[in-house]
PDB file of N, CA and C in Angstrom:
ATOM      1  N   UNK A   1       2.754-118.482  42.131  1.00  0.00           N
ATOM      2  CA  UNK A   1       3.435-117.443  42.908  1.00  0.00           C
ATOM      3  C   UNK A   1       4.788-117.956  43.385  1.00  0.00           C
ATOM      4  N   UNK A   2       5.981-117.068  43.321  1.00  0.00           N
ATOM      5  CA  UNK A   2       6.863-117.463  43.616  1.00  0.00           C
ATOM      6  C   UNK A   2       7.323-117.531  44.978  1.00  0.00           C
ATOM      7  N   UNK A   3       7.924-118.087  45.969  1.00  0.00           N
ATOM      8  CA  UNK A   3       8.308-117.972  47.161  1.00  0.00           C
ATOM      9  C   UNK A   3       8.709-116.995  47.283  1.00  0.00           C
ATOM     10  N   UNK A   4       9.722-116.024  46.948  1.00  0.00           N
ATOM     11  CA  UNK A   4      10.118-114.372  47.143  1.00  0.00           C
ATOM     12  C   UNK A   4       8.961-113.834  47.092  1.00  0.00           C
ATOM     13  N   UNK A   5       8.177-113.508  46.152  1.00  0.00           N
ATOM     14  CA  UNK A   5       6.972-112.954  46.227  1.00  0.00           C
ATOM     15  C   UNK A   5       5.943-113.200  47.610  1.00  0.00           C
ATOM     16  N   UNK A   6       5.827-114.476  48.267  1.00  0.00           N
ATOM     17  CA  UNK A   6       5.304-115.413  48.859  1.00  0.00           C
ATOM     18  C   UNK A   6       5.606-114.516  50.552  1.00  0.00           C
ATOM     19  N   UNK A   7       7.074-114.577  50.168  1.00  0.00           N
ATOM     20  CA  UNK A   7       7.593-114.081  51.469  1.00  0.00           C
ATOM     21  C   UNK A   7       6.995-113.045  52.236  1.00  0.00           C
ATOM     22  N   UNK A   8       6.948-112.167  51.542  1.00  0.00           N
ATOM     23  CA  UNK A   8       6.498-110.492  52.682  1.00  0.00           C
ATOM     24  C   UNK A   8       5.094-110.473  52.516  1.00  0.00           C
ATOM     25  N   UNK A   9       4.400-111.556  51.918  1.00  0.00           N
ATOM     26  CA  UNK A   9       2.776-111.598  52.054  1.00  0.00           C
ATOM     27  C   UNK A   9       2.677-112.498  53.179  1.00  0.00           C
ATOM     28  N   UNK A  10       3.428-113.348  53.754  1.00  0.00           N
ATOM     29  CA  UNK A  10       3.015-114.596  54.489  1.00  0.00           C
ATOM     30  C   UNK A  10       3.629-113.525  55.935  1.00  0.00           C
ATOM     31  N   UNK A  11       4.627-112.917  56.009  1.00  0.00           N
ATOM     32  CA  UNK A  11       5.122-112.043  56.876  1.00  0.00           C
ATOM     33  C   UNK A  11       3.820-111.100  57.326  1.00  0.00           C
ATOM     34  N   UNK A  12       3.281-110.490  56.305  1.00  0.00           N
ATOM     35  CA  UNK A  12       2.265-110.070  56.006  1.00  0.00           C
ATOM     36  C   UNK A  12       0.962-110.081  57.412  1.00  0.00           C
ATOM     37  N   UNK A  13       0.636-111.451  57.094  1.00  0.00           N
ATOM     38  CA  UNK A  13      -0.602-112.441  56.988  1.00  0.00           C
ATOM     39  C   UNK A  13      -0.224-112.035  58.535  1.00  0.00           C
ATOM     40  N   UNK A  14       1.161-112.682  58.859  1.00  0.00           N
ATOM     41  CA  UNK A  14       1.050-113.150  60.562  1.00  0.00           C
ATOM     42  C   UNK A  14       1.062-112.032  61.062  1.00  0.00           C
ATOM     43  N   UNK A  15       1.605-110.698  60.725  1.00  0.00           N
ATOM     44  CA  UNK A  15       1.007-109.587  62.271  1.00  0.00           C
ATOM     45  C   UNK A  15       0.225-108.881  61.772  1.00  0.00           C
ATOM     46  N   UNK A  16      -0.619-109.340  60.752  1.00  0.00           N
ATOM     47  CA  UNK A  16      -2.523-108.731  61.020  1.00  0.00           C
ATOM     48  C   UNK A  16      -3.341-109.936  61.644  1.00  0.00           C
ATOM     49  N   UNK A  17      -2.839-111.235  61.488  1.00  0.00           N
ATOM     50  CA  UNK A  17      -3.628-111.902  62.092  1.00  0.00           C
ATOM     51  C   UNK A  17      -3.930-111.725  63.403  1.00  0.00           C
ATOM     52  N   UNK A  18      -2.798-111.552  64.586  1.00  0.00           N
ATOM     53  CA  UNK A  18      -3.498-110.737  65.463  1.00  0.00           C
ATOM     54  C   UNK A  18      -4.758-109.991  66.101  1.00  0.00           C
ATOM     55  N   UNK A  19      -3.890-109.099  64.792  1.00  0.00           N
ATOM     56  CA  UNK A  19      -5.028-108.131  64.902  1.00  0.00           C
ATOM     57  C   UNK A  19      -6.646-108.641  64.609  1.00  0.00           C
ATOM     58  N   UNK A  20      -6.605-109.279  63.763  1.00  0.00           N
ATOM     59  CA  UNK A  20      -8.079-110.174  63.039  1.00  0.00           C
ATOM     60  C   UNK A  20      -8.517-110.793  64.438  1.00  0.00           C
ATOM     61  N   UNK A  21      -7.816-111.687  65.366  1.00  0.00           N
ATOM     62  CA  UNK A  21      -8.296-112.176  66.096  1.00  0.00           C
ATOM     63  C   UNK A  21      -8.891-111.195  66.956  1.00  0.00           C
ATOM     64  N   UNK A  22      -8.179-110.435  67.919  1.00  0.00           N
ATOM     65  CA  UNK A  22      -8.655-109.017  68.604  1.00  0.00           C
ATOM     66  C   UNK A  22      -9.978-108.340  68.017  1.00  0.00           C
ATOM     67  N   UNK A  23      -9.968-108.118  66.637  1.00  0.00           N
ATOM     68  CA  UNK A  23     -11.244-107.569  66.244  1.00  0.00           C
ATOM     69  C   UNK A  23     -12.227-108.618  66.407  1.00  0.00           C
ATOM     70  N   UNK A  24     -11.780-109.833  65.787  1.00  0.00           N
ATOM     71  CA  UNK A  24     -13.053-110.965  65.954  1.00  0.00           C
ATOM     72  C   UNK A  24     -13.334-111.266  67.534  1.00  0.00           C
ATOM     73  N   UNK A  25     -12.760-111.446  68.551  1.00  0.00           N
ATOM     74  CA  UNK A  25     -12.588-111.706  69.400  1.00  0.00           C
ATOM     75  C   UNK A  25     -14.486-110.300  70.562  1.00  0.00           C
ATOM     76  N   UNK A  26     -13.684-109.034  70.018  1.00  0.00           N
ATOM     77  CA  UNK A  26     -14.541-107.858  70.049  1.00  0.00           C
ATOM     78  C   UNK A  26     -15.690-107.719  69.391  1.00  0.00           C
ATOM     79  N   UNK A  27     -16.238-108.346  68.648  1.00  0.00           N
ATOM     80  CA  UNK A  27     -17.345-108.554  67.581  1.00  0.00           C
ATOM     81  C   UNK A  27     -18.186-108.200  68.586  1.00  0.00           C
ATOM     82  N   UNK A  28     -19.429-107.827  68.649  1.00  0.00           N
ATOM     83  CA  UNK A  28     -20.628-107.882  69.386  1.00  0.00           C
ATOM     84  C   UNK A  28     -21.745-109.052  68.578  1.00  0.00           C
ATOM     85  N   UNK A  29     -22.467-109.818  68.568  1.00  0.00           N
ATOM     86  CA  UNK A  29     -23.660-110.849  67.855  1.00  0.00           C
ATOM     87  C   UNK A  29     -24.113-110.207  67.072  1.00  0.00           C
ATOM     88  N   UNK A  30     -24.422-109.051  67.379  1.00  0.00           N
ATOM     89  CA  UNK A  30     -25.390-108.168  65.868  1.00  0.00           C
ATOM     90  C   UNK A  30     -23.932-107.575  64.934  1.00  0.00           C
ATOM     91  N   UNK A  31     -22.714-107.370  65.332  1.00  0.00           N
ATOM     92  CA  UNK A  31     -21.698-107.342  64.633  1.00  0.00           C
ATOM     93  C   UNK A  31     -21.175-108.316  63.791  1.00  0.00           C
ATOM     94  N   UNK A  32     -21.327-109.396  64.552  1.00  0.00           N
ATOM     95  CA  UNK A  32     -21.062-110.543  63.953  1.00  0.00           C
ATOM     96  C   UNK A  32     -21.966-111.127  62.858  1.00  0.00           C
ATOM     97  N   UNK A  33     -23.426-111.002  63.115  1.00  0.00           N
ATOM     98  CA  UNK A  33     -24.425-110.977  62.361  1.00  0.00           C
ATOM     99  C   UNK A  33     -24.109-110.355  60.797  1.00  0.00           C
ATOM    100  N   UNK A  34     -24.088-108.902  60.742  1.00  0.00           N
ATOM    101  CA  UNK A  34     -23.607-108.130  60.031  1.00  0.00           C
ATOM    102  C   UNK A  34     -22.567-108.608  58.784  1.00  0.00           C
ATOM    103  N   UNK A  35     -21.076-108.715  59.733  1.00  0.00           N
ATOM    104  CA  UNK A  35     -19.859-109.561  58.709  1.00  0.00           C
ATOM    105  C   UNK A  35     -20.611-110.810  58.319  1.00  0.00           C
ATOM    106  N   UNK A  36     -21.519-111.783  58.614  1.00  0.00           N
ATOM    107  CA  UNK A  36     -22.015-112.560  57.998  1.00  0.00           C
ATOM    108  C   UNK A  36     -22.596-112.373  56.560  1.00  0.00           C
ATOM    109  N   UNK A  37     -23.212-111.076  56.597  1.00  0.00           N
ATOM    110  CA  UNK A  37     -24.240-111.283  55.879  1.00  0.00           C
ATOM    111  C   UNK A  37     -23.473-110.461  54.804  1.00  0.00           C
ATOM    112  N   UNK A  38     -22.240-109.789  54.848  1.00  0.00           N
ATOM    113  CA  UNK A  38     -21.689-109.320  54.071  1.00  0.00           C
ATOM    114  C   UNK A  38     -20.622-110.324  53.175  1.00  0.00           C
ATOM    115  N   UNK A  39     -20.070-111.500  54.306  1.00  0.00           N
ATOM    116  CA  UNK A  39     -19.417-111.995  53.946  1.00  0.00           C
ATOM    117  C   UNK A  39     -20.073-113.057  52.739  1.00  0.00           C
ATOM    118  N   UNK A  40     -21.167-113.504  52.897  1.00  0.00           N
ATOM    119  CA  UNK A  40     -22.463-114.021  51.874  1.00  0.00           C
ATOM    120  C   UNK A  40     -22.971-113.062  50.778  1.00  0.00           C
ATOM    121  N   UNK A  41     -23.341-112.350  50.386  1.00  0.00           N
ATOM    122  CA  UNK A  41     -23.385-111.235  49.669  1.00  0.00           C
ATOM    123  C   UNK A  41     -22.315-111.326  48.434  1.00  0.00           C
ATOM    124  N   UNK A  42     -20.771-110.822  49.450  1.00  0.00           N
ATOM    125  CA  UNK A  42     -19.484-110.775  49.049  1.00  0.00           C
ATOM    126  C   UNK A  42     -19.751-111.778  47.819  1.00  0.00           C
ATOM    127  N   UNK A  43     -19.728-113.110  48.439  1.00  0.00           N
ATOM    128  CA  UNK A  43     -19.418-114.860  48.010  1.00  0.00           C
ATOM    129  C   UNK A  43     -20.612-114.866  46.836  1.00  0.00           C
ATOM    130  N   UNK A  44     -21.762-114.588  47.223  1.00  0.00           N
ATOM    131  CA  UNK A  44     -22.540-115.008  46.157  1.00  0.00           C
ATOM    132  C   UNK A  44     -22.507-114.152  44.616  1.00  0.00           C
ATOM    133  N   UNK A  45     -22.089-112.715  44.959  1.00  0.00           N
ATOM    134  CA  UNK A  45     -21.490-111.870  43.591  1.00  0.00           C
ATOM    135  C   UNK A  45     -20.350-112.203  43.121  1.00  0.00           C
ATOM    136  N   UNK A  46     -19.674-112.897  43.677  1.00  0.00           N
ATOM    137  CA  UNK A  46     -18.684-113.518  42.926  1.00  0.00           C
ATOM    138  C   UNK A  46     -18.751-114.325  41.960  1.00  0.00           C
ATOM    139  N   UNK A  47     -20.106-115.413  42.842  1.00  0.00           N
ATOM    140  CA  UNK A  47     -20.495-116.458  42.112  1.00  0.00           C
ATOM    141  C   UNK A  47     -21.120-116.473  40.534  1.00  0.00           C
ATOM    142  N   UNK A  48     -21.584-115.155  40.947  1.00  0.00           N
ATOM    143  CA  UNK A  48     -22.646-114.732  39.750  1.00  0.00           C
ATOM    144  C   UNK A  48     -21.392-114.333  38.786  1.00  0.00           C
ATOM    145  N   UNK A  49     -20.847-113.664  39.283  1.00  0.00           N
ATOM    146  CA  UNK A  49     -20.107-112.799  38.534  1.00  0.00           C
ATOM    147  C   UNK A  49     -18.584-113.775  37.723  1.00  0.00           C
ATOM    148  N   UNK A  50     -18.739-114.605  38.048  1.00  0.00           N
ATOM    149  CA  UNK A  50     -17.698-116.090  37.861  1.00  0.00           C
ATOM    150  C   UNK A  50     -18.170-116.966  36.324  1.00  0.00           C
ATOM    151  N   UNK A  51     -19.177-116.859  36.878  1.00  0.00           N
ATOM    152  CA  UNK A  51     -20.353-117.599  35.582  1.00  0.00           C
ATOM    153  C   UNK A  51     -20.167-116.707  34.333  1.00  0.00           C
TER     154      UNK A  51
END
């Protein structure tokens, strides 16, 4: 990837991160629970799907 390209994604990145924190921050445990188990799911069909 080129740095121009690089640029307005990394611009990007920093004012949703924010936001990411605020939502994570707001999570409830069974919310959090939840993005876990999606975020595993996500990862392991990849895995499969990689192979």
């Amino acid at each position: 990837m080129s740095p121009f390209l690089a640029m307005p994604f990394y611009s990007y990145m920093r004012t949703y991160k924010r936001y990411a924190f605020e939502f994570w921050e707001n999570l409830s445990p069974a919310q959090y629970g939840m993005v876990l188990v999606v975020v595993f799911v996500l990862g392991y069909l990849m895995m499969k799907s990689a192979r």
